[in-house]
Protein backbone atom coordinates (compact mmCIF):
# COMPACT_ATOMS: atom_id res chain seq x y z
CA UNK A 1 13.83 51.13 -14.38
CA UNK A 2 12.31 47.39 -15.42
CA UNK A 3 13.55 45.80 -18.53
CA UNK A 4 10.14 46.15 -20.14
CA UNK A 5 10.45 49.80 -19.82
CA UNK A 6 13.44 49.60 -21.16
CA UNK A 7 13.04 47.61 -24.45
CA UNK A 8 10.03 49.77 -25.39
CA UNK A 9 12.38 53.11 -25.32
CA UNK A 10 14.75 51.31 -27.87
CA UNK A 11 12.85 52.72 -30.89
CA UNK A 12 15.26 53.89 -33.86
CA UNK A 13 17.09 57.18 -33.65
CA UNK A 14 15.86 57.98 -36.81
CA UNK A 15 12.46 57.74 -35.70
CA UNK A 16 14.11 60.27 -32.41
CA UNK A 17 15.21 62.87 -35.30
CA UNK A 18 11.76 62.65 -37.25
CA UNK A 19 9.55 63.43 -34.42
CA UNK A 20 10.88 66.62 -32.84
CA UNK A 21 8.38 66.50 -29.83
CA UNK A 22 8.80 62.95 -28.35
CA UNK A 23 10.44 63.23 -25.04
CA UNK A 24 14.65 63.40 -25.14
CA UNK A 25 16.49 59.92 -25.22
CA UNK A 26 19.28 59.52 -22.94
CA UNK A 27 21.57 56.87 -23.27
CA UNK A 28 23.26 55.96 -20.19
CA UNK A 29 24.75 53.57 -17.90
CA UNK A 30 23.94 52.60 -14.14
CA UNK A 31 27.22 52.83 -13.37
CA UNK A 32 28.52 55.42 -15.59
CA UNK A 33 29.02 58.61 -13.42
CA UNK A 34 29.25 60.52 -16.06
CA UNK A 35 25.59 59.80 -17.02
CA UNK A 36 24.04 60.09 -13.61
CA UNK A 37 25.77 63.84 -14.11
CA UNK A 38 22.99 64.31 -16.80
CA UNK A 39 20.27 62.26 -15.15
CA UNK A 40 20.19 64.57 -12.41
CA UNK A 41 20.37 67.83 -14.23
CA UNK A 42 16.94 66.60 -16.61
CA UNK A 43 15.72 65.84 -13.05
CA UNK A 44 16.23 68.79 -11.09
CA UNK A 45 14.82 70.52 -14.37
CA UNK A 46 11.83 68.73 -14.61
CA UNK A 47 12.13 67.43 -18.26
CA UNK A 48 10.74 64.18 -19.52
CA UNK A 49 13.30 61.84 -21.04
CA UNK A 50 13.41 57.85 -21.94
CA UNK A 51 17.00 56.21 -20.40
CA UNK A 52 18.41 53.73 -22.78
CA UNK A 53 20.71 51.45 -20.45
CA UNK A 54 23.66 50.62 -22.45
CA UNK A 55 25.90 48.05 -21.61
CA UNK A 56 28.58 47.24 -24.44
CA UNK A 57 30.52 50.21 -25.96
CA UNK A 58 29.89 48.34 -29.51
CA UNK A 59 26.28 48.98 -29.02
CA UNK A 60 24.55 49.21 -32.58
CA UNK A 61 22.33 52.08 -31.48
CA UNK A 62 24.96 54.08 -29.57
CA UNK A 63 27.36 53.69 -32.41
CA UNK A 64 25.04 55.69 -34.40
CA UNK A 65 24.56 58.31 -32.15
CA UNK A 66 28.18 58.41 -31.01
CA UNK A 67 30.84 56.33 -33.07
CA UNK A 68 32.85 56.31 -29.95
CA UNK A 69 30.82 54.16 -27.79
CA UNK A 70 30.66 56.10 -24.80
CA UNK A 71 27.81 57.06 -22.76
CA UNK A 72 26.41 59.79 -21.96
CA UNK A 73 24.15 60.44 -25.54
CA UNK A 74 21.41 62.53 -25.73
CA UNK A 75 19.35 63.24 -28.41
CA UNK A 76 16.53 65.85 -28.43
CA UNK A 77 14.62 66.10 -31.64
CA UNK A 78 16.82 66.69 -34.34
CA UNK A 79 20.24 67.44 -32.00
CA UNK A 80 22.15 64.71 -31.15
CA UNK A 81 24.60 65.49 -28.26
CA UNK A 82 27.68 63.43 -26.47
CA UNK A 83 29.64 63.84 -23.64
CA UNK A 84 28.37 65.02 -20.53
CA UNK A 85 30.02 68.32 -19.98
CA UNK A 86 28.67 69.44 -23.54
CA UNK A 87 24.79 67.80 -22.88
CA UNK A 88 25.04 69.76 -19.68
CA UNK A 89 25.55 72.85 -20.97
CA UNK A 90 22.89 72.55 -23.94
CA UNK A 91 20.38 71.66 -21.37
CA UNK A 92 21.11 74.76 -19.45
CA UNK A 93 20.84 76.94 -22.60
CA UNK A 94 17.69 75.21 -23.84
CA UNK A 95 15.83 74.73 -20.77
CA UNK A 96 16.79 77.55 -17.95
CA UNK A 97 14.46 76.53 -15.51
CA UNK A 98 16.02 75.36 -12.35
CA UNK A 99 19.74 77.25 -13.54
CA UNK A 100 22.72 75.04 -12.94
CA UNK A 101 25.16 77.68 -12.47
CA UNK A 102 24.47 81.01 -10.54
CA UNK A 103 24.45 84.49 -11.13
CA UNK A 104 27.56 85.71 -9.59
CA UNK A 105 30.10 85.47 -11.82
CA UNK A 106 33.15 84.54 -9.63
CA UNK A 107 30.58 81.86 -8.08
CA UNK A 108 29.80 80.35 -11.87
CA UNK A 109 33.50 80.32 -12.44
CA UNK A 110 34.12 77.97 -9.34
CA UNK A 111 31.65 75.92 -10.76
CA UNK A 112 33.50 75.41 -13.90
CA UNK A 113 36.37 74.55 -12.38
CA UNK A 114 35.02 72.03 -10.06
CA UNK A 115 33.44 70.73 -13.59
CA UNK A 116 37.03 70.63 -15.05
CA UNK A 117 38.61 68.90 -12.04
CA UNK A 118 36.52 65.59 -12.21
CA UNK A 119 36.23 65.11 -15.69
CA UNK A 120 39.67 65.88 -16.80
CA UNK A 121 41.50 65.43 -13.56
CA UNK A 122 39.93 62.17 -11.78
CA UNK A 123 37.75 60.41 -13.33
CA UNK A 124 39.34 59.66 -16.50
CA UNK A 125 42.34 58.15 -14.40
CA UNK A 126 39.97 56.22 -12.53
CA UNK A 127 37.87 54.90 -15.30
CA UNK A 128 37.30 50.96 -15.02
CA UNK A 129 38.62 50.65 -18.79
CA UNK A 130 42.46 52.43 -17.63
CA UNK A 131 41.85 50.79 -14.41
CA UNK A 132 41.54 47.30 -15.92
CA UNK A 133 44.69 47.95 -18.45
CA UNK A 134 46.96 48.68 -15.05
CA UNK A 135 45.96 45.80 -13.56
CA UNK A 136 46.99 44.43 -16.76
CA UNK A 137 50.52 45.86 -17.87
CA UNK A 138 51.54 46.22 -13.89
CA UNK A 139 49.34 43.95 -11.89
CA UNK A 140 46.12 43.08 -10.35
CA UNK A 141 46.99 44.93 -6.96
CA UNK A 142 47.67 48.29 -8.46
CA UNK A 143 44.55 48.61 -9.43
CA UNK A 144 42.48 50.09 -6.31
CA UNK A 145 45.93 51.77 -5.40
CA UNK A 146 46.40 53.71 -8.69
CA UNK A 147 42.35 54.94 -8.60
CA UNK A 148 42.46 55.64 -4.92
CA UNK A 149 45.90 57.94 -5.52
CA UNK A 150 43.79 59.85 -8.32
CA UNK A 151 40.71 60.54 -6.66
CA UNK A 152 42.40 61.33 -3.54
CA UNK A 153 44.67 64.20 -5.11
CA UNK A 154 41.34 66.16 -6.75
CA UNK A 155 39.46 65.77 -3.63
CA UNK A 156 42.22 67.89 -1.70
CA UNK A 157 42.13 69.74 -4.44
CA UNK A 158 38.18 70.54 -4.39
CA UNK A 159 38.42 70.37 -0.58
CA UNK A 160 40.71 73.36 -0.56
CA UNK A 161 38.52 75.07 -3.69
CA UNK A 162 35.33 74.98 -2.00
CA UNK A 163 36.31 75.85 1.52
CA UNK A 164 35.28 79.52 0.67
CA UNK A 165 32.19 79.08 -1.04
CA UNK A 166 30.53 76.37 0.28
CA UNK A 167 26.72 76.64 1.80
CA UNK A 168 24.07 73.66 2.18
CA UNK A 169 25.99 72.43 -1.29
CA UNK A 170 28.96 72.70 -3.18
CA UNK A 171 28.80 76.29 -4.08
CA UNK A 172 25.96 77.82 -2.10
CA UNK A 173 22.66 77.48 -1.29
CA UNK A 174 21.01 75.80 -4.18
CA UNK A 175 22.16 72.73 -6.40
CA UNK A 176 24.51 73.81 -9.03
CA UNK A 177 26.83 71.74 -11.42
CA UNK A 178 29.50 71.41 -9.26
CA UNK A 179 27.05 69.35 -7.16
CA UNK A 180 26.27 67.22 -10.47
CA UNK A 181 29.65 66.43 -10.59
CA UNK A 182 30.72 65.93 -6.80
CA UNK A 183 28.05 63.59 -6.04
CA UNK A 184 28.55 60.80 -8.50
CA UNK A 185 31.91 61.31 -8.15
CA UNK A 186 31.68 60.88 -4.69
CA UNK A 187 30.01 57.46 -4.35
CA UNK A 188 32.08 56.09 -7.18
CA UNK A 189 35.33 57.31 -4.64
CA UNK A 190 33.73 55.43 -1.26
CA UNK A 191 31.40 52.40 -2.39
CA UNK A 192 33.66 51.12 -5.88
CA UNK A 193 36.98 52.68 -4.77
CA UNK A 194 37.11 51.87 -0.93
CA UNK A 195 38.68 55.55 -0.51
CA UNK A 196 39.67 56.66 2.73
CA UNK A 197 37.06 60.04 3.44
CA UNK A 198 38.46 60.80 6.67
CA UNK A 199 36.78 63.57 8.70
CA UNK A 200 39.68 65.40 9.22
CA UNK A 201 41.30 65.27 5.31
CA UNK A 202 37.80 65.83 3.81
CA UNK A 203 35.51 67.43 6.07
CA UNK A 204 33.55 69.47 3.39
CA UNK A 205 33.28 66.73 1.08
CA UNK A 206 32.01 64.51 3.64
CA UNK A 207 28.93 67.14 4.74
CA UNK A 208 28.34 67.60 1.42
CA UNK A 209 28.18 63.75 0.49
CA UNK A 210 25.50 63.42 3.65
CA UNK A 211 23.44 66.17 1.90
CA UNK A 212 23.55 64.69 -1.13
CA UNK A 213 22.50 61.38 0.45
CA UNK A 214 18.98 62.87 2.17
CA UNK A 215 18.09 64.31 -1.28
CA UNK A 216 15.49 61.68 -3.10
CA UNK A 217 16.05 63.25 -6.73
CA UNK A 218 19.86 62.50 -5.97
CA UNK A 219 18.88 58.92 -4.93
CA UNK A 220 16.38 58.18 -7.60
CA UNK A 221 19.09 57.99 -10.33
């Protein structure tokens, strides 16, 4: 997305909570997995939204929307939303089309826990801001060692979890949320990380990262 495009989505988020049907704002960042979770779920359901790149957690505008600083933020209408795991779920309520998480129940409660698995149990341990502080307090070349370790532990973990339930995707035959959360997790693993995805350690993972790769409205965000 150009700069232009950008700048003209930074109205005010007052001006977001007055005008209940302007398209949803998203504020994001390119490299924030966590965001490209929600990217791809308003994709794959079809729903118009302006991205707001935000680099600095002291942002002025994402302050207001979430005095923490983090991204994801989403605000639709008068509802202001952050953290990914919550947005997701609102969007799934609000808008069912395209469901992220199936009908069987057993199914919907594998999806969960692949959900629960990333964003509790690797990527907060491999987040560039703790990254940067063990390079700090231990040393620069613990870095990659201590996120690699991390990611490496939940992906035999999901390995193992999804062996059973697998199809074309994470859970089955259609894109669910455990796919939301695999994929970006995935490329931040191989291309920042420089993990290891052996074919015989990860084998599912691997297939399933090569799907995810053909799929345009996986690549687009």
């Amino acid at each position: 997305m150009g700069s232009s495009r950008l700048r003209s989505n930074q109205s005010s988020i007052s001006e977001g909570m007055e005008e209940g049907n302007q398209a949803m704002k998203l504020y994001s960042h390119p490299m924030s997995s966590c965001s490209r979770r929600v990217r791809l779920a308003l994709n794959l359901k079809g729903l118009k939204y302006d991205c707001i790149n935000i680099t600095s957690t002291n942002h002025p505008e994402l302050l207001k929307v979430n005095p923490m600083g983090y991204v994801p933020a989403l605000i639709d209408g008068t509802i202001v939303i952050s953290d990914s795991y919550a947005i997701l779920l609102y969007l799934e309520e609000k808008y069912p089309l395209h469901s992220l998480l199936p009908q069987d129940l057993t199914r919907r409660a594998i999806n969960y826990q692949v959900a629960s698995i990333i964003s509790s149990s690797i990527q907060p341990l491999q987040n560039m801001t703790l990254v940067n502080y063990i390079g700090e307090i231990v040393g620069p070349e613990e870095k990659l060692p201590w996120a690699q370790l991390h990611i490496r532990k939940g992906f035999v973990a999901l390995e193992k979890l999804l062996m059973k339930y697998a199809g074309k995707y994470a859970t089955g035959d259609e894109i669910y949320l455990a796919d939301l959360y695999i994929a970006p997790q995935l490329d931040n693993a191989i291309n920042r990380y420089k993990l290891d995805m052996s074919q015989a350690e990860f084998p599912l993972l691997i297939k399933l990262n090569e799907t995810y790769r053909k799929l345009p409205s996986f690549q687009q965000v």
